[in-house]
N, C-alpha and C. Protein backbone atom coordinates (compact mmCIF):
# COMPACT_ATOMS: atom_id res chain seq x y z
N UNK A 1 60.61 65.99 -131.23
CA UNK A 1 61.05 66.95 -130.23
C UNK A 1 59.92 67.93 -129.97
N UNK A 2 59.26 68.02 -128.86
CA UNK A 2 58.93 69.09 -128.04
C UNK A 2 59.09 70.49 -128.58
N UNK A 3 57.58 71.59 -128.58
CA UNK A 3 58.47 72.88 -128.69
C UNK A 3 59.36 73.14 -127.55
N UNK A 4 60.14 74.36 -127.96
CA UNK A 4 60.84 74.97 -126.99
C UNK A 4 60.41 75.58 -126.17
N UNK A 5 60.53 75.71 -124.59
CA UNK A 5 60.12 76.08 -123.82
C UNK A 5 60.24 77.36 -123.53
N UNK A 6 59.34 78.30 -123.41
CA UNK A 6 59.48 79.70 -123.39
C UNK A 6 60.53 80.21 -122.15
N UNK A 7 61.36 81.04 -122.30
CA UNK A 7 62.19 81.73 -121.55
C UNK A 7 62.38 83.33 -121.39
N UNK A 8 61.76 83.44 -120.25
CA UNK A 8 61.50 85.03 -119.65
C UNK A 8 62.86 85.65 -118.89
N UNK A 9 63.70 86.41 -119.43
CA UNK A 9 64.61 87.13 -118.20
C UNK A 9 63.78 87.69 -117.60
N UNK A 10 64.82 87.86 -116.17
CA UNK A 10 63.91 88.91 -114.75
C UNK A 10 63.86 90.39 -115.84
N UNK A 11 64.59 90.79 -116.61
CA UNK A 11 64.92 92.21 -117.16
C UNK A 11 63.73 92.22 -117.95
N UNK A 12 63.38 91.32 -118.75
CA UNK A 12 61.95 91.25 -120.03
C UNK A 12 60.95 90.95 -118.57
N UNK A 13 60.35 89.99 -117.57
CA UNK A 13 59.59 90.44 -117.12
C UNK A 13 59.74 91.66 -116.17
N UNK A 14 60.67 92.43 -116.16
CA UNK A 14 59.89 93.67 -115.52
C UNK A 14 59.04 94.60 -116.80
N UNK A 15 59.90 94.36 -117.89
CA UNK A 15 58.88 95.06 -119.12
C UNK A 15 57.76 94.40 -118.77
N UNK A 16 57.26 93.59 -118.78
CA UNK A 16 55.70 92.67 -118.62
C UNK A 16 55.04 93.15 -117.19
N UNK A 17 55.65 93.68 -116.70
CA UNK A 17 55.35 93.75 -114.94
C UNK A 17 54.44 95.14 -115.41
N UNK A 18 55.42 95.97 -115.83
CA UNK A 18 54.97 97.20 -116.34
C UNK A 18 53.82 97.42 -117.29
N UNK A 19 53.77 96.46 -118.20
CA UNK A 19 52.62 96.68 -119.05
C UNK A 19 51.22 95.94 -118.69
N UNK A 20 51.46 94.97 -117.57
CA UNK A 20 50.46 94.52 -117.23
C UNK A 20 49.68 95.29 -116.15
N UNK A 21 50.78 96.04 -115.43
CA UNK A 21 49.85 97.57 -114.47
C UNK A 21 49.11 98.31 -115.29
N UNK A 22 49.41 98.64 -116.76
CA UNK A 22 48.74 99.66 -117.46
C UNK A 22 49.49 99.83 -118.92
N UNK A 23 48.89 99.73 -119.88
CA UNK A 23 49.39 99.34 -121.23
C UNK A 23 48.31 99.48 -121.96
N UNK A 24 48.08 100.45 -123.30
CA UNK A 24 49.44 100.23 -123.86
C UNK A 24 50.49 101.89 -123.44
N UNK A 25 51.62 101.27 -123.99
CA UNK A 25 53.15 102.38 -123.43
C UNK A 25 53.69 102.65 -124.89
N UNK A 26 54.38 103.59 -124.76
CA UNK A 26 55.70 103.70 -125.47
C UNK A 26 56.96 103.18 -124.52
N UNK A 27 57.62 102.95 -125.80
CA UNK A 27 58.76 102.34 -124.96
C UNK A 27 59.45 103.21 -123.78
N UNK A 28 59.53 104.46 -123.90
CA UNK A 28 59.95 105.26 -123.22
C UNK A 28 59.28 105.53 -121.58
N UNK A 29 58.20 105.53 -121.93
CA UNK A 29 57.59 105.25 -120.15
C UNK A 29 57.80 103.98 -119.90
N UNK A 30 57.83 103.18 -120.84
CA UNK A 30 58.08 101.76 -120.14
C UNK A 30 59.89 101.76 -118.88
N UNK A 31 60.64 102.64 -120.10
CA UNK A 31 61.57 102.80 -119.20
C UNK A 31 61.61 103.43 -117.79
N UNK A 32 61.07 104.72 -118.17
CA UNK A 32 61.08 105.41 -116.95
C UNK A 32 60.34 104.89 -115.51
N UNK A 33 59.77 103.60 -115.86
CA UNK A 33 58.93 103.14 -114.64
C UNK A 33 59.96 101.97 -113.94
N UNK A 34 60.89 101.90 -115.24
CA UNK A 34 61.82 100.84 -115.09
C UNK A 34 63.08 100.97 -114.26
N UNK A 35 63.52 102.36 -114.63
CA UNK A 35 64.93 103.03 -113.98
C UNK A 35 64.71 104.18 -113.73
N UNK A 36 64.98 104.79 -112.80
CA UNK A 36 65.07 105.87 -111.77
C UNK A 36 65.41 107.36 -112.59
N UNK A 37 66.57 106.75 -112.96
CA UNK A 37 66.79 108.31 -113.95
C UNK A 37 67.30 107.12 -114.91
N UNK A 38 66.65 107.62 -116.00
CA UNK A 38 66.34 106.75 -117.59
C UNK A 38 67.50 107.87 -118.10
N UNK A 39 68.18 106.87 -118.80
CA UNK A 39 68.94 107.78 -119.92
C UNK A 39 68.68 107.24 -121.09
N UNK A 40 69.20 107.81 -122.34
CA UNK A 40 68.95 107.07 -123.71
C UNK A 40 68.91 105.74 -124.02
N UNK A 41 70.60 105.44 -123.62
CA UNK A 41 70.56 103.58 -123.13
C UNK A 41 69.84 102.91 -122.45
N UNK A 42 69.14 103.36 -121.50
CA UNK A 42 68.36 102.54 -120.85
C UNK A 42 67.11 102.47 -121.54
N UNK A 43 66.72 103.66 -122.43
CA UNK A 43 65.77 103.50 -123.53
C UNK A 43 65.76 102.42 -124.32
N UNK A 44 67.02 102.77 -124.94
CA UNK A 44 67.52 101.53 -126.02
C UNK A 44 67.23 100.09 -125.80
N UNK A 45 67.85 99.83 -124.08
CA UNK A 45 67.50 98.48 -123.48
C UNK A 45 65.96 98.42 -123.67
N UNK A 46 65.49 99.09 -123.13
CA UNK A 46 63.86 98.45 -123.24
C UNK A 46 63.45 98.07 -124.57
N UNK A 47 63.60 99.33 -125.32
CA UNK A 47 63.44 99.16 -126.45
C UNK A 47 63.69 97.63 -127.56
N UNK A 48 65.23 97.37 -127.08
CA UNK A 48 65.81 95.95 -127.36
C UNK A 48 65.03 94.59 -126.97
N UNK A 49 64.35 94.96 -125.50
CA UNK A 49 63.57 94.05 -125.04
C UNK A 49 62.48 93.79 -125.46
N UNK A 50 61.79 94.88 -125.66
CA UNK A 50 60.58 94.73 -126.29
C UNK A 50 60.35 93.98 -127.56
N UNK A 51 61.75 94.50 -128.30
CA UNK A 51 61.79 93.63 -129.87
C UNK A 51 62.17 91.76 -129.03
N UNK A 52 62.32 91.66 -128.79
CA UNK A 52 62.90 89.99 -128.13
C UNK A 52 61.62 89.22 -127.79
N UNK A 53 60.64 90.21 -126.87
CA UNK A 53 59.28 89.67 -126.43
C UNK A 53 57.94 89.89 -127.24
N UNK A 54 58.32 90.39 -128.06
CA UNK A 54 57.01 90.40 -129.94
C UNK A 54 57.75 89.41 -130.40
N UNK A 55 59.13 89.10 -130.65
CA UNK A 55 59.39 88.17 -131.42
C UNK A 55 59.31 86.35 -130.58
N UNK A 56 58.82 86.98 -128.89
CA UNK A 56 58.15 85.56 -128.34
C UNK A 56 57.16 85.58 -128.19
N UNK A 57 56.38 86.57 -128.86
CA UNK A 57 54.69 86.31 -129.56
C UNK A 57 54.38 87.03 -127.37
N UNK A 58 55.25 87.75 -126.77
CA UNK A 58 54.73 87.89 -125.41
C UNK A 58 54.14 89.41 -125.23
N UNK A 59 54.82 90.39 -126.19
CA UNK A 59 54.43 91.83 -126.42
C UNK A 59 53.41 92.09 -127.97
N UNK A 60 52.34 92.56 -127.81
CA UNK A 60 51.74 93.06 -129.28
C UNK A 60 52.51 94.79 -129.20
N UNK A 61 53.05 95.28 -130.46
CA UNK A 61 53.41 96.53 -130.89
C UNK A 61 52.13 97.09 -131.90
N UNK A 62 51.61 98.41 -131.26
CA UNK A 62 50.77 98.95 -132.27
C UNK A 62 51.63 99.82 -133.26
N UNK A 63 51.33 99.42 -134.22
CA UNK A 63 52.56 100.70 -135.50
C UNK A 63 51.62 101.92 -135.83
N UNK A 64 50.08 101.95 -135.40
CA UNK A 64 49.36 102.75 -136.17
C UNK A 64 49.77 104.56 -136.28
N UNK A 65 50.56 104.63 -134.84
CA UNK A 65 51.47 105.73 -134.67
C UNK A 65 52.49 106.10 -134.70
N UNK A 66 53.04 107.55 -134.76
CA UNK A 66 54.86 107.59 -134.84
C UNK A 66 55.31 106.91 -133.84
N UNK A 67 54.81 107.38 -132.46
CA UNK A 67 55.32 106.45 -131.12
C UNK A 67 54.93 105.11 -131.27
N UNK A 68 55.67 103.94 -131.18
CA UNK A 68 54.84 102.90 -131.30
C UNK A 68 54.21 102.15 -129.90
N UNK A 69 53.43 101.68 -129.45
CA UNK A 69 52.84 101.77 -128.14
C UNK A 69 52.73 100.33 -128.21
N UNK A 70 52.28 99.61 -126.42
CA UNK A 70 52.88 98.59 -126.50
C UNK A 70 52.36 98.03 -125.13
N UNK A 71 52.17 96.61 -125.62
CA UNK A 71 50.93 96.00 -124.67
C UNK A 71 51.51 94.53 -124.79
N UNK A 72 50.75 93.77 -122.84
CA UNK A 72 50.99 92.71 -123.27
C UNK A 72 50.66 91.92 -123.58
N UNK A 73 50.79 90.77 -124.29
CA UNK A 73 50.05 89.59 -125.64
C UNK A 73 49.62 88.60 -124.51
N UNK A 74 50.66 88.32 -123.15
CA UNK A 74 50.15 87.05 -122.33
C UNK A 74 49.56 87.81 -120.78
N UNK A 75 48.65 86.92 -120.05
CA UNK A 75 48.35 87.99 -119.09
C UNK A 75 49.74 87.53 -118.16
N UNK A 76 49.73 87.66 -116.76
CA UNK A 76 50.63 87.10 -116.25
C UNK A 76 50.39 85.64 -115.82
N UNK A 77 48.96 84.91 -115.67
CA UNK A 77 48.70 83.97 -115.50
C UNK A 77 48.91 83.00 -116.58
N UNK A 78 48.94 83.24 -117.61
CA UNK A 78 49.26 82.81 -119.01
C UNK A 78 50.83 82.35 -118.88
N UNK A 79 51.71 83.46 -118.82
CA UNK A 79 53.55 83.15 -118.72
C UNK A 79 53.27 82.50 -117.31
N UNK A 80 53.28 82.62 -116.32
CA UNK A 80 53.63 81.56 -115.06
C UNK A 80 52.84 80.78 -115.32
N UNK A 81 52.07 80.60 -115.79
CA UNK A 81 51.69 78.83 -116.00
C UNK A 81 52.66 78.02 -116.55
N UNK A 82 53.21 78.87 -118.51
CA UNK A 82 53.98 78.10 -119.36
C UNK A 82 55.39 78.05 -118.44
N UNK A 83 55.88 78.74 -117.51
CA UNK A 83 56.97 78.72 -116.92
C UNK A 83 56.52 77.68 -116.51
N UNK A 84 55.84 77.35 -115.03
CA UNK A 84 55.91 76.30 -114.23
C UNK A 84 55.92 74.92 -115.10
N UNK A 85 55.12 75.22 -116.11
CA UNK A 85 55.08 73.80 -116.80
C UNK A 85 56.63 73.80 -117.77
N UNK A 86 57.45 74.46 -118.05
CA UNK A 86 58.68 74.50 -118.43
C UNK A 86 59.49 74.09 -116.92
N UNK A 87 59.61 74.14 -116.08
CA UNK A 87 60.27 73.83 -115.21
C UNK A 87 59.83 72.38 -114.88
N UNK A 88 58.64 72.54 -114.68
CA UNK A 88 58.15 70.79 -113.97
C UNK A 88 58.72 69.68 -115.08
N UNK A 89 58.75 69.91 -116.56
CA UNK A 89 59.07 69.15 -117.43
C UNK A 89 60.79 69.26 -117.24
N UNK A 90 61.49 70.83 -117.25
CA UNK A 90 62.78 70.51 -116.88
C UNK A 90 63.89 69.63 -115.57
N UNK A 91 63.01 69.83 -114.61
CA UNK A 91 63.34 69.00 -113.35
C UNK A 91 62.72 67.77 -113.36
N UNK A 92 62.35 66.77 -114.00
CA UNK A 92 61.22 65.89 -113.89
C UNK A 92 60.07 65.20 -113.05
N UNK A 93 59.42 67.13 -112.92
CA UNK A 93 58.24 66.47 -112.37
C UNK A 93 56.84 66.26 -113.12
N UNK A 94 56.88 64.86 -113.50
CA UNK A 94 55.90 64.33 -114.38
C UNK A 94 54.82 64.51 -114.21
N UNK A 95 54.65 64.57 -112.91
CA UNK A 95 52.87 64.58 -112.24
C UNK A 95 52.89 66.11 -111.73
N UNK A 96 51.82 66.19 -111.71
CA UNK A 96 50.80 67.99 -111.09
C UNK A 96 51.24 67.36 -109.71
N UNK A 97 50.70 66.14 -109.01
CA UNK A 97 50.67 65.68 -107.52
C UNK A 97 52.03 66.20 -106.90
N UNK A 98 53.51 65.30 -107.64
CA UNK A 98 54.56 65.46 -107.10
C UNK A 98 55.09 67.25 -107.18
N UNK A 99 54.88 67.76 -107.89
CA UNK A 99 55.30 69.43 -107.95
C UNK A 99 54.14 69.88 -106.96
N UNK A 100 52.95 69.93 -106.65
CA UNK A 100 51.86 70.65 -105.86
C UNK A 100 52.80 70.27 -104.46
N UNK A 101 52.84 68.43 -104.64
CA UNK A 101 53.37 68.16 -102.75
C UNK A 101 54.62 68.61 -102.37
N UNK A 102 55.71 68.95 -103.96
CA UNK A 102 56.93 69.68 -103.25
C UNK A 102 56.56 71.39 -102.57
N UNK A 103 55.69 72.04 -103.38
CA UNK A 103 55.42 73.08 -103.00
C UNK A 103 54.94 73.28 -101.32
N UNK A 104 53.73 71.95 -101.29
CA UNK A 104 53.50 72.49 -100.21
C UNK A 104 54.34 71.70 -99.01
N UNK A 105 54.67 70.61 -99.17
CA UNK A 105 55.92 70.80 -98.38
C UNK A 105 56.71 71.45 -97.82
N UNK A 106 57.01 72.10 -98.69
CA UNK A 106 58.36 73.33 -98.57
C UNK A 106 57.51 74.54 -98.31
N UNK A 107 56.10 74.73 -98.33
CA UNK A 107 55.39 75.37 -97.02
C UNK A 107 55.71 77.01 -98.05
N UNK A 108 55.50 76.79 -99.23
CA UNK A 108 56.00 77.85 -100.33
C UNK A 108 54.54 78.17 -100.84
N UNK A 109 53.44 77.93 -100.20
CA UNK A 109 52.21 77.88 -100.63
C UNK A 109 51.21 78.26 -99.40
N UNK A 110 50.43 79.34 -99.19
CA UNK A 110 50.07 79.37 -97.88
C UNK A 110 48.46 78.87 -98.01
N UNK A 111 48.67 79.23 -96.40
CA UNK A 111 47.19 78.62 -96.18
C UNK A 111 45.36 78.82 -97.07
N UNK A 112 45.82 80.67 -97.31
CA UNK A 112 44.37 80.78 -98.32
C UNK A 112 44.56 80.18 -99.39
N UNK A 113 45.91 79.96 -100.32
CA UNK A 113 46.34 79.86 -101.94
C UNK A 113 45.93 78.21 -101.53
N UNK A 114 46.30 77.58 -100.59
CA UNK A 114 45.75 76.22 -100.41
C UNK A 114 44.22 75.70 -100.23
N UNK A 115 43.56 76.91 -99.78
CA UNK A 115 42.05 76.44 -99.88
C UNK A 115 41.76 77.37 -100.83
N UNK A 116 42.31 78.09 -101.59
CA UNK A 116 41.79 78.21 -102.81
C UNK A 116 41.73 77.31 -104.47
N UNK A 117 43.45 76.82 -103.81
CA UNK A 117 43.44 75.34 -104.61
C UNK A 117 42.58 74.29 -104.72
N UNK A 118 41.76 74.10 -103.20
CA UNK A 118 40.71 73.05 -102.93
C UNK A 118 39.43 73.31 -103.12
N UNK A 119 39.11 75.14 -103.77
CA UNK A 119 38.05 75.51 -104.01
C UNK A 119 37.71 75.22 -105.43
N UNK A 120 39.08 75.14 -106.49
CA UNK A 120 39.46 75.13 -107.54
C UNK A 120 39.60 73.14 -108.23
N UNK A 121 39.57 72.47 -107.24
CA UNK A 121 39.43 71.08 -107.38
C UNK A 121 38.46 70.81 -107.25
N UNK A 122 37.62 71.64 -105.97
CA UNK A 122 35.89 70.90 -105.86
C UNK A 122 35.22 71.16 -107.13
N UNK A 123 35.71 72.69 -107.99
CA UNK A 123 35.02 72.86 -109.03
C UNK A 123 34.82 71.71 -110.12
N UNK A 124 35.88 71.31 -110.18
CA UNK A 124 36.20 70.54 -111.75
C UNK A 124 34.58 69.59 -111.55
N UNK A 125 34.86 69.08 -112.91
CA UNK A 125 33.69 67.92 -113.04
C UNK A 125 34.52 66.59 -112.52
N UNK A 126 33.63 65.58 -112.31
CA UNK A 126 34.74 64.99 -111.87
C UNK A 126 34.85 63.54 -112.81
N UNK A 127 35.98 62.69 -112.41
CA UNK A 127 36.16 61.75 -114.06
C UNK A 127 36.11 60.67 -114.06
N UNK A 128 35.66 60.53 -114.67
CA UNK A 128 35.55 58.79 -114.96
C UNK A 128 36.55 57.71 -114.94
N UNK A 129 36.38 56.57 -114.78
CA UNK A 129 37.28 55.84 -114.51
C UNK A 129 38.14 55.70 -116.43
N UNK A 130 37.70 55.97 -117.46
CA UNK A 130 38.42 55.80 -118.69
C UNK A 130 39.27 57.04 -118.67
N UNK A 131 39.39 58.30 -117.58
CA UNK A 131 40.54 59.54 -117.95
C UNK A 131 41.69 58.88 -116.66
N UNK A 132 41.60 57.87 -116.45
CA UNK A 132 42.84 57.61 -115.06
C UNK A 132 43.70 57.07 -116.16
C-alpha cells in the first residue's frame, strides 16, 4: 500500500495562505489575518490547526519562545503539486498527458501558464529511447 495521500482543508490552507505572505507568526496574528474580529475561539481554532499541520510535517513551530511562532515547512508549490498528484492518482489519471489535456481542454489553463508550460518542456534534457 501506497503512503497516504496528504489532505489540506480550505480552513488549514488559509493558515498556509497566511504564513506563506509572511512567517514566522504567532498563532494569534495568524488569526487575526484570518477573521475579522478574532475572538478567543477563533484563536483556539487556529491554534488547533496549526497542531494538525506540524503533525502533517506542513507547519515548523519554533518553541525557543513563550509565544510560539510559526512558519511554513512546504512552499505552496510543494502542497499543490502533492495535491494534484493525490487527485490524478485518486480519479485515475495515470498519465501527466491525460490530466494536462483535461485541463487544457476545459480551457482551465490560460494562454501565458500554457507557453510557460512549453518553456518548461523545451527546458528538460531530452530522453532516450530506454526512459519510454
Amino acid at each position: 500500500m501506497g503512503k497516504k495521500p496528504l489532505t489540506v482543508t480550505d480552513a488549514e490552507l488559509a493558515v498556509l495562505h497566511v504564513l506563506w505572505q509572511g512567517a514566522p507568526l504567532p498563532a494569534r496574528a495568524i488569526a487575526k489575518q484570518i477573521y475579522r474580529n478574532c475572538s478567543e475561539t477563533e484563536v483556539a481554532t487556529v491554534r488547533s490547526m496549526l497542531t494538525r499541520l506540524e503533525a502533517k510535517k506542513l507547519v515548523r513551530r519554533d518553541r525557543s519562545l513563550h509565544v510560539h511562532l510559526f512558519s511554513a515547512a512546504k512552499t505552496r508549490t510543494e502542497i499543490c503539486g502533492e495535491q494534484v498528484h493525490s487527485i490524478a492518482r485518486k480519479y485515475g489519471y495515470c498519465s501527466f498527458v491525460s490530466l494536462v489535456t483535461h485541463l487544457v481542454n476545459d480551457r482551465r489553463i490560460s494562454r501565458s501558464e500554457l507557453e510557460e508550460v512549453r518553456r518548461l518542456l523545451d527546458q528538460l534534457p531530452s530522453l532516450d529511447s530506454s526512459d519510454e
